[in-house]
N, C-alpha and C. Protein backbone atom coordinates (compact mmCIF):
# COMPACT_ATOMS: atom_id res chain seq x y z
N UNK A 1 -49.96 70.30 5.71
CA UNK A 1 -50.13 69.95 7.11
C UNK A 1 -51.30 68.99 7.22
N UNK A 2 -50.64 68.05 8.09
CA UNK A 2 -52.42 67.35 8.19
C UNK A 2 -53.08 67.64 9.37
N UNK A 3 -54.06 68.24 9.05
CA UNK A 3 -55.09 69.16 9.87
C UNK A 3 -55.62 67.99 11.13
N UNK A 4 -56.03 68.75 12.07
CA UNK A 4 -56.71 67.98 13.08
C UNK A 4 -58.19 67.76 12.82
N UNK A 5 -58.55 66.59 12.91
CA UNK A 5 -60.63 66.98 12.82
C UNK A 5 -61.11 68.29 13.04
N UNK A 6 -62.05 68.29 12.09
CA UNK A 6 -62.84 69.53 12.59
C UNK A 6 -63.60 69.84 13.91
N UNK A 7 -63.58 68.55 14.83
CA UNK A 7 -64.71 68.87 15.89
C UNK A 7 -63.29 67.22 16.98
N UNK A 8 -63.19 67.85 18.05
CA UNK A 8 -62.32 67.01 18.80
C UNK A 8 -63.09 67.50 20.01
N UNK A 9 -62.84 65.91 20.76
CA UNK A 9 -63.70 65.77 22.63
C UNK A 9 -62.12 66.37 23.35
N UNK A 10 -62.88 67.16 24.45
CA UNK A 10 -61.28 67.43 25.39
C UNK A 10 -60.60 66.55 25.82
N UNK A 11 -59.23 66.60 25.32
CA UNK A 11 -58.66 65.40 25.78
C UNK A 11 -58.62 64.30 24.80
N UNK A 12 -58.80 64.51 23.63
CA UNK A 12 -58.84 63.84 22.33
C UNK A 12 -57.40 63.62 21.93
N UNK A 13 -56.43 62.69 21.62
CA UNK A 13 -55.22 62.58 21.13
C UNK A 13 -55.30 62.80 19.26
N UNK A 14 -54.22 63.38 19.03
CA UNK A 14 -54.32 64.00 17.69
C UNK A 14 -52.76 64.06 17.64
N UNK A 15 -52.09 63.78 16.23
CA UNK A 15 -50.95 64.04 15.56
C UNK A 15 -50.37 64.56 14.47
N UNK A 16 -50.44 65.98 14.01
CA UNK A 16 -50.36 66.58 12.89
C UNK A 16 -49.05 66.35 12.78
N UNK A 17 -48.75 66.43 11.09
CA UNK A 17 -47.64 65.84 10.93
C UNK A 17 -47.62 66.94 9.69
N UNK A 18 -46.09 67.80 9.47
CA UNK A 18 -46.01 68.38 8.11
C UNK A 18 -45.29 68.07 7.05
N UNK A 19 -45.42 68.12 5.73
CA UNK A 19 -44.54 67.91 4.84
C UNK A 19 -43.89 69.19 4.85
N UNK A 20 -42.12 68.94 4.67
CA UNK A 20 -41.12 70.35 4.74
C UNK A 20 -41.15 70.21 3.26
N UNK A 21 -40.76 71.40 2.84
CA UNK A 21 -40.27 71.64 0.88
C UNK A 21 -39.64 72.38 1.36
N UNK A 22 -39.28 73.41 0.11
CA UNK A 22 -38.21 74.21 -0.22
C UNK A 22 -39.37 74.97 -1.39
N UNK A 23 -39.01 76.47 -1.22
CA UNK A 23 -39.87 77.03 -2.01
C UNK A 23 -39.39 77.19 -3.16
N UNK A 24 -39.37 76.55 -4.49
CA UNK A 24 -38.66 76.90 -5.32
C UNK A 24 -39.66 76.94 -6.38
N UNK A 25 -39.45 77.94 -7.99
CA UNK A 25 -40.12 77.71 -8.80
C UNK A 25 -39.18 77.14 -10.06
N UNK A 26 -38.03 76.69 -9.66
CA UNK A 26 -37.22 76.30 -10.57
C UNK A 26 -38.01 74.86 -11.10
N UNK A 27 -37.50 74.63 -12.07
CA UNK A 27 -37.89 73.24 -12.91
C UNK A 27 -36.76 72.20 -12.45
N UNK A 28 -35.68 72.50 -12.00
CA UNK A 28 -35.04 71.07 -11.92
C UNK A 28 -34.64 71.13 -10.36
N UNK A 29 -34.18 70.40 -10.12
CA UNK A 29 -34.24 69.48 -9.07
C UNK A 29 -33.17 70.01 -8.21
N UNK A 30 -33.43 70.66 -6.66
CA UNK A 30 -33.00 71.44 -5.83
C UNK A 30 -31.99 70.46 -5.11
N UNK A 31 -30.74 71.49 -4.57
CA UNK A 31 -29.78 70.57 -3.98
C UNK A 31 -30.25 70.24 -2.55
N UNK A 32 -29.56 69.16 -2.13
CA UNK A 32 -30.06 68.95 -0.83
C UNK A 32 -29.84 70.08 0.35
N UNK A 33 -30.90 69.98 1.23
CA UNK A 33 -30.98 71.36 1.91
C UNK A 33 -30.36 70.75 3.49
N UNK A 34 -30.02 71.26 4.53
CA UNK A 34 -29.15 70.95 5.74
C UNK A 34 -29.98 71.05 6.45
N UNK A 35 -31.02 70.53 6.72
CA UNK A 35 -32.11 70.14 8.16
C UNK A 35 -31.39 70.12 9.36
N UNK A 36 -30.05 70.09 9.44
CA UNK A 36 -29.32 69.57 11.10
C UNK A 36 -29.68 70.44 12.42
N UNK A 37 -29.83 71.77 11.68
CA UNK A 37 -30.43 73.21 12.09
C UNK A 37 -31.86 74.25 12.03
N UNK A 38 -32.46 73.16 11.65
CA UNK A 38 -34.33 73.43 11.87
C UNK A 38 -34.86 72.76 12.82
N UNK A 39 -35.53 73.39 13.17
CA UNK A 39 -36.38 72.99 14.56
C UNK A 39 -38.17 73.40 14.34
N UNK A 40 -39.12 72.74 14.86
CA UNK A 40 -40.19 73.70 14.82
C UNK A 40 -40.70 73.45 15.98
N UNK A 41 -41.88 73.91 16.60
CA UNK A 41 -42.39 74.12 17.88
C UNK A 41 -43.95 74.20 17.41
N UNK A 42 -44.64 73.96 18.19
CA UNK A 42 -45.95 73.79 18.28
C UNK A 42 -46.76 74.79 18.99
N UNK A 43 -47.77 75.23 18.62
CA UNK A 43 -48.54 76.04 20.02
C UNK A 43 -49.57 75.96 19.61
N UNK A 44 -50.47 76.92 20.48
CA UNK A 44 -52.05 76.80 20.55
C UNK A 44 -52.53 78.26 20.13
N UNK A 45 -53.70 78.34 18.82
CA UNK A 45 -54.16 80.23 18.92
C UNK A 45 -55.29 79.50 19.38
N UNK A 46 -56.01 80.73 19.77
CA UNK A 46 -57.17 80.75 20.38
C UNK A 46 -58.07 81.76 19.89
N UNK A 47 -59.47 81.55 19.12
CA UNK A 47 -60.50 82.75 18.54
C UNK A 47 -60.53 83.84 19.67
N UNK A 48 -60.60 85.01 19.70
CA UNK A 48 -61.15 85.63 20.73
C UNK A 48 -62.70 86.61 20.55
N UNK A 49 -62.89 87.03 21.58
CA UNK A 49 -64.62 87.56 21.26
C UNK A 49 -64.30 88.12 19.89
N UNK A 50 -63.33 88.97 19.56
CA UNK A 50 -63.66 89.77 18.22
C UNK A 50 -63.32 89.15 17.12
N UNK A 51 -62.80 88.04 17.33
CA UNK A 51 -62.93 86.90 16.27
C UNK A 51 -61.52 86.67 15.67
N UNK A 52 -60.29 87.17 16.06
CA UNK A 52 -59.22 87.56 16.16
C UNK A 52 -58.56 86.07 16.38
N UNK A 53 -57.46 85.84 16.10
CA UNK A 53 -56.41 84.23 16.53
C UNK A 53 -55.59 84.65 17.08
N UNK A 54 -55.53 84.55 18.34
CA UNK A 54 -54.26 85.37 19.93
C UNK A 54 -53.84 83.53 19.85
N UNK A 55 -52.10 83.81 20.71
CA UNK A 55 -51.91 82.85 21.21
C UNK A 55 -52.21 82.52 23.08
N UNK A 56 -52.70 81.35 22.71
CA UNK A 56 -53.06 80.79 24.40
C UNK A 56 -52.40 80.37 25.29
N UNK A 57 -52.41 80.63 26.87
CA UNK A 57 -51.06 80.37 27.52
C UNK A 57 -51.25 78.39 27.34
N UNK A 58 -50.29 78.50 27.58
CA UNK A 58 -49.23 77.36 28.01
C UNK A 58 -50.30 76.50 29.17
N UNK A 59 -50.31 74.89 28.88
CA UNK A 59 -50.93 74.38 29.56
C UNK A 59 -52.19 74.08 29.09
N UNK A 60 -52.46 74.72 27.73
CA UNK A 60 -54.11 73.91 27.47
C UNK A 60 -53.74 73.12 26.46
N UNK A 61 -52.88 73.65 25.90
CA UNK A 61 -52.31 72.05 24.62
C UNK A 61 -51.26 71.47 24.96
N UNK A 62 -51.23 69.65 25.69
CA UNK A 62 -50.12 69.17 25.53
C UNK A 62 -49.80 68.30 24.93
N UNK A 63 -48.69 67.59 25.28
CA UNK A 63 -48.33 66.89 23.91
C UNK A 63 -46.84 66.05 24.65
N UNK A 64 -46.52 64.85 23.81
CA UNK A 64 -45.22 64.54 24.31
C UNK A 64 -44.34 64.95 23.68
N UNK A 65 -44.42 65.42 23.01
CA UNK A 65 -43.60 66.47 22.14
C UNK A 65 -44.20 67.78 21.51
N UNK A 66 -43.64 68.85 21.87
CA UNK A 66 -44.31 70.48 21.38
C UNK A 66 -43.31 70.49 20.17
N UNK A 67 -41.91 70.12 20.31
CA UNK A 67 -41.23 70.75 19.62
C UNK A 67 -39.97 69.61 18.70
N UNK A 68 -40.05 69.62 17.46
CA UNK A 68 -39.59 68.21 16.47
C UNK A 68 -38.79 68.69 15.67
N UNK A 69 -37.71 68.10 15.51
CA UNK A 69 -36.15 68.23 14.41
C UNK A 69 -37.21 67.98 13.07
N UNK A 70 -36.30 67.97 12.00
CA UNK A 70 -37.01 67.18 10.79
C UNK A 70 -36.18 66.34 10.40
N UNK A 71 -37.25 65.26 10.09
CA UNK A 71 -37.15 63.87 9.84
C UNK A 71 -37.10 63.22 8.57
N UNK A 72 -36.52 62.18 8.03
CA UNK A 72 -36.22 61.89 6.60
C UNK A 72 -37.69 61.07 6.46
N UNK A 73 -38.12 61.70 4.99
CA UNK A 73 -39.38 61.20 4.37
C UNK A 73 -38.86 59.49 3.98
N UNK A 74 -39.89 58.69 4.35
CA UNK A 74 -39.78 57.20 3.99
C UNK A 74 -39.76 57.19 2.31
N UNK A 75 -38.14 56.51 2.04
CA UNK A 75 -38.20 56.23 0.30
C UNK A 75 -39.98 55.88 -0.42
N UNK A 76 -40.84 54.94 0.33
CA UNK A 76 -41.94 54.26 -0.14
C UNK A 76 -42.69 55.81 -0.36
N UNK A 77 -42.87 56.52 0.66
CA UNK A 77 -43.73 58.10 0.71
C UNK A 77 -43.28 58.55 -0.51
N UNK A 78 -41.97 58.79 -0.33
CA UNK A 78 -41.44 59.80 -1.41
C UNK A 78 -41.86 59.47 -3.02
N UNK A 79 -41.73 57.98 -2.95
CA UNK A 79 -42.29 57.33 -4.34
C UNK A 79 -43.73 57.86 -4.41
N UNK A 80 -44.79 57.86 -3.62
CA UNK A 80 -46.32 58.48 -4.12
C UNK A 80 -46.23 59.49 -4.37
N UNK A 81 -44.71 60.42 -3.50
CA UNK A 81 -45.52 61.98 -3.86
C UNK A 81 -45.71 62.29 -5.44
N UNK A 82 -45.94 63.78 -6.15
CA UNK A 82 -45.96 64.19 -7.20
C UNK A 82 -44.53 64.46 -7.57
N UNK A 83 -44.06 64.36 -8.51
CA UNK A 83 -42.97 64.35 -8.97
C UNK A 83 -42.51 66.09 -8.45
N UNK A 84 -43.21 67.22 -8.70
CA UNK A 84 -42.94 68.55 -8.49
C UNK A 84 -42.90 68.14 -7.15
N UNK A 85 -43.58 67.89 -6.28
CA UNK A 85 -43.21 67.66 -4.19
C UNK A 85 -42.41 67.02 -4.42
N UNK A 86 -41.97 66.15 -5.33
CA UNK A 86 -40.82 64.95 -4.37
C UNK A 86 -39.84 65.94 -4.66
N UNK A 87 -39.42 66.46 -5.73
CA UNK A 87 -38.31 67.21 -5.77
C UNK A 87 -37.88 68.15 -5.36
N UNK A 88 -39.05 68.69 -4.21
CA UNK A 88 -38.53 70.09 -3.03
C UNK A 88 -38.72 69.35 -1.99
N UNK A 89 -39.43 68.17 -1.53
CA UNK A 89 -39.52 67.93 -0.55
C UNK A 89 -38.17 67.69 0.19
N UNK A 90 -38.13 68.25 1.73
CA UNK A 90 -37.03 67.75 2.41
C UNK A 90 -36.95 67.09 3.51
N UNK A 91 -38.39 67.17 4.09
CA UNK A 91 -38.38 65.85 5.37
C UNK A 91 -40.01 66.25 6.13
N UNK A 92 -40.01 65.73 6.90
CA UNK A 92 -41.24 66.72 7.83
C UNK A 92 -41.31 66.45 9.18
N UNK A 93 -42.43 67.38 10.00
CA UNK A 93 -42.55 67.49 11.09
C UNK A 93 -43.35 66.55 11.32
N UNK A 94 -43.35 66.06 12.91
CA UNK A 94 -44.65 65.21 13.69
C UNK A 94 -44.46 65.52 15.42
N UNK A 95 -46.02 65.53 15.56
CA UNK A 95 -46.38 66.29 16.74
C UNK A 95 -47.38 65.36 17.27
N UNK A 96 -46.49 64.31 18.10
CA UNK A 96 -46.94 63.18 18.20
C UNK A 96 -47.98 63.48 19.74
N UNK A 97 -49.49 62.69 19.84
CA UNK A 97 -50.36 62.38 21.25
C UNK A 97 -50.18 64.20 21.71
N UNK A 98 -50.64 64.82 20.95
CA UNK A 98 -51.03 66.61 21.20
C UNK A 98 -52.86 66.39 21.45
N UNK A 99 -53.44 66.88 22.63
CA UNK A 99 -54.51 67.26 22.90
C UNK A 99 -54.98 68.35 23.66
N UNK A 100 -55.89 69.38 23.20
CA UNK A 100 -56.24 70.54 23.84
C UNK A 100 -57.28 69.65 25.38
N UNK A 101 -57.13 70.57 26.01
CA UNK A 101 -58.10 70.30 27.05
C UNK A 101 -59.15 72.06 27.53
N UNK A 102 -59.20 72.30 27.04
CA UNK A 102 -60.69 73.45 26.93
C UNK A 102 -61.09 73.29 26.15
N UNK A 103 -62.54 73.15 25.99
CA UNK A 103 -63.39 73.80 25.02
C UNK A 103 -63.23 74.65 24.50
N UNK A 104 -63.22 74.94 22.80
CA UNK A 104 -63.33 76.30 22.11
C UNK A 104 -62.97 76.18 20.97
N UNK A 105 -62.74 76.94 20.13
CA UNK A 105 -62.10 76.82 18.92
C UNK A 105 -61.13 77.37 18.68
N UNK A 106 -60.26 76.42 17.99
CA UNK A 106 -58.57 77.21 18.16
C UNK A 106 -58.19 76.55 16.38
N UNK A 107 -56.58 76.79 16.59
CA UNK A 107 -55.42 76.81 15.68
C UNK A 107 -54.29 76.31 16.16
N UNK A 108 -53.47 75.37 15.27
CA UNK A 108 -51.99 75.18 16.04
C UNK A 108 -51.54 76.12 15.09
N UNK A 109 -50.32 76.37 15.60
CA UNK A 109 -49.26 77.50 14.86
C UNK A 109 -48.30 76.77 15.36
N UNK A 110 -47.70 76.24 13.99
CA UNK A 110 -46.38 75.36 13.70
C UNK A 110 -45.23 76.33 13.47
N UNK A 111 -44.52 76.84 14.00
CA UNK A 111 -43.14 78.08 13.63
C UNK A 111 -41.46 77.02 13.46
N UNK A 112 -41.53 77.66 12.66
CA UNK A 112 -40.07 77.12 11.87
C UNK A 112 -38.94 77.87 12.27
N UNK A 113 -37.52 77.25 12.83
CA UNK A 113 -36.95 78.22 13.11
C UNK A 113 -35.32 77.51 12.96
N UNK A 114 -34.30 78.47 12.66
CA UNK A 114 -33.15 77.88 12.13
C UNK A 114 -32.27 78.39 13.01
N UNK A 115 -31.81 77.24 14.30
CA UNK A 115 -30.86 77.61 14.91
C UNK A 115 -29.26 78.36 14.28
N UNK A 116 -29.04 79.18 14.76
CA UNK A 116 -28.04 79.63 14.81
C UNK A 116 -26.66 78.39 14.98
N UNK A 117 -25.26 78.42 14.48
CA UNK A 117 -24.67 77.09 14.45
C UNK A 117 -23.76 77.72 15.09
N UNK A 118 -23.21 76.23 15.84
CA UNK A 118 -22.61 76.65 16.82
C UNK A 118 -20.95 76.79 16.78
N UNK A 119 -20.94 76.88 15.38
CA UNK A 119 -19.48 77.35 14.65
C UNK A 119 -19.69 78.88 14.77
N UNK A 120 -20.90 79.84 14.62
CA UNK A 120 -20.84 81.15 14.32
C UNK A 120 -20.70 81.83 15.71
N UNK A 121 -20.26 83.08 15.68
CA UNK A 121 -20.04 84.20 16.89
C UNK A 121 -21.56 84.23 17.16
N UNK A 122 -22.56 84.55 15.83
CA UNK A 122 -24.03 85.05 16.76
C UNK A 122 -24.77 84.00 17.21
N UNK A 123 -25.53 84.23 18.09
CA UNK A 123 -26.25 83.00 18.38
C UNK A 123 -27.66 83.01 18.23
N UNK A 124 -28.36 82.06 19.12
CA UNK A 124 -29.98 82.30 18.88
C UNK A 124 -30.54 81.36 17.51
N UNK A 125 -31.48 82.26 16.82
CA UNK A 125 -32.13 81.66 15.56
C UNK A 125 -32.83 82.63 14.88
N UNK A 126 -33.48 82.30 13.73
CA UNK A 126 -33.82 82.94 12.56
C UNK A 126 -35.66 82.02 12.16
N UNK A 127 -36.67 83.02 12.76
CA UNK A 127 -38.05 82.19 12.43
C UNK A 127 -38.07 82.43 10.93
N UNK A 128 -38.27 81.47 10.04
CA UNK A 128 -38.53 81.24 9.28
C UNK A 128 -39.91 81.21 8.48
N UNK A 129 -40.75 80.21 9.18
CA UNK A 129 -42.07 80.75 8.78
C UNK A 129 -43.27 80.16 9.76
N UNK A 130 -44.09 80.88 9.77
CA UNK A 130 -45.00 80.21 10.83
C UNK A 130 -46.28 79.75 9.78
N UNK A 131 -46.70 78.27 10.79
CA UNK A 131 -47.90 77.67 9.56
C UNK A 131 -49.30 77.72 10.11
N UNK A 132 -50.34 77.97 10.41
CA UNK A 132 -51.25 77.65 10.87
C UNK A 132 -52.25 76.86 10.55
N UNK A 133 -52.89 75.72 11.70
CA UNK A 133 -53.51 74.97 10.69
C UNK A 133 -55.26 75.63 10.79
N UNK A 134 -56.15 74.86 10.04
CA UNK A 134 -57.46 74.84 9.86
C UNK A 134 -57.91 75.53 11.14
N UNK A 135 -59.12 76.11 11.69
CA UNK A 135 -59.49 76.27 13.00
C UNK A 135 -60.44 74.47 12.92
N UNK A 136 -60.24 74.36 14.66
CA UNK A 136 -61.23 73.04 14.62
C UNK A 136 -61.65 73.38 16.24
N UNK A 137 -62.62 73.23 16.74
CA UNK A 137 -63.44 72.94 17.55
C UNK A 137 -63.21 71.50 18.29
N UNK A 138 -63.20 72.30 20.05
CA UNK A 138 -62.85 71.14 21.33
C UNK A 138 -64.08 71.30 21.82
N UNK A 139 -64.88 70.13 22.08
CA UNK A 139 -65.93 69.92 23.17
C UNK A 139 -65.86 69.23 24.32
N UNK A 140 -66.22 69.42 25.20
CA UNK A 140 -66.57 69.07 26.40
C UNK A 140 -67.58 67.53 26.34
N UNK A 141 -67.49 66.45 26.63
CA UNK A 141 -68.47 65.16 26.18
C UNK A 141 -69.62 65.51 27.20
N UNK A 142 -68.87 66.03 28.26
CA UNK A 142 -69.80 66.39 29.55
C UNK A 142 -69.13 66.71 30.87
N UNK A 143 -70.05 67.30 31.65
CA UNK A 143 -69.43 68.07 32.53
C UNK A 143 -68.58 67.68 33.79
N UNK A 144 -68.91 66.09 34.17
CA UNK A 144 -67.83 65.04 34.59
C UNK A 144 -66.53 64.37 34.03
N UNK A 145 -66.87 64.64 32.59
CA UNK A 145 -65.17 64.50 31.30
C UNK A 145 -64.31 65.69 31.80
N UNK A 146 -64.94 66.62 32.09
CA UNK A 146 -64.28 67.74 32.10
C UNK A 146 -63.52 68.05 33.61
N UNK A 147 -64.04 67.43 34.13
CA UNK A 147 -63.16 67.67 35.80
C UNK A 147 -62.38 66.95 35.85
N UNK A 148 -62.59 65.24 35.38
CA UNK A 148 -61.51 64.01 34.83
C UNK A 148 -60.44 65.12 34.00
N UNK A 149 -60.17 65.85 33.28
CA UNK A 149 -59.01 66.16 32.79
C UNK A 149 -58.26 67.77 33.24
């Protein structure tokens, strides 16, 4: 995942972006995997007094997008990765112009989730895995920044 700065002004634009794999410990080279039916979503944790990571309502992190299909890695990318990533890699996420607006220190929690297809009787989805990134710290520039947003 690429982490957000450690220290962001409220109202700071930021775009974490993930590399997807496939967990494998095999040595050769995994078949292609069906992305048509992954989805992930974005949110906000929040430290609390006991030092704990709760999730935060709705409305202090936005974004023009919370929630991103996965996307085909650029041939040129795929050429730098390591030969072991290129060969699980399967696409990744981006969580494009996302900025908290409170002060505090938080977490995104990236959750992975595999729609249900719409050939099958059940419906819904299947979370897969949830990622969390680094904690990083929102400041306030000052107390007139802060009514502006």
């Amino acid at each position: 995942m690429r982490q957000p700065d450690q220290a962001l002004h409220s109202g700071h634009y930021f775009q974490p972006a993930i590399l997807l794999s496939t967990r494998s410990t095999q040595a050769k080279k995994q078949k292609p995997v069906n992305t048509s039916n992954l989805v992930a979503c974005v949110s906000l944790l929040g430290q609390t007094t006991s030092g704990n990571w709760a999730p935060f309502p709705s409305g202090i992190l936005i974004g023009a997008q919370l929630v991103s299909g996965v996307k085909a890695l650029p041939e040129a990318y795929l050429n730098k990765l390591d030969p072991r990533i290129r060969d699980r890699a399967v696409g990744f996420l981006s969580f494009p112009n996302l900025s908290v607006h409170r002060p505090g220190v938080y977490r995104l929690r990236t959750t992975l989730v595999k729609l249900a297809d719409v050939r099958e009787e059940r419906q819904g989805y299947d979370n897969l895995v949830d990622i969390d990134s680094a904690p990083f710290r929102v400041y306030a520039l000052s107390s007139s920044d802060e009514d502006d947003n």
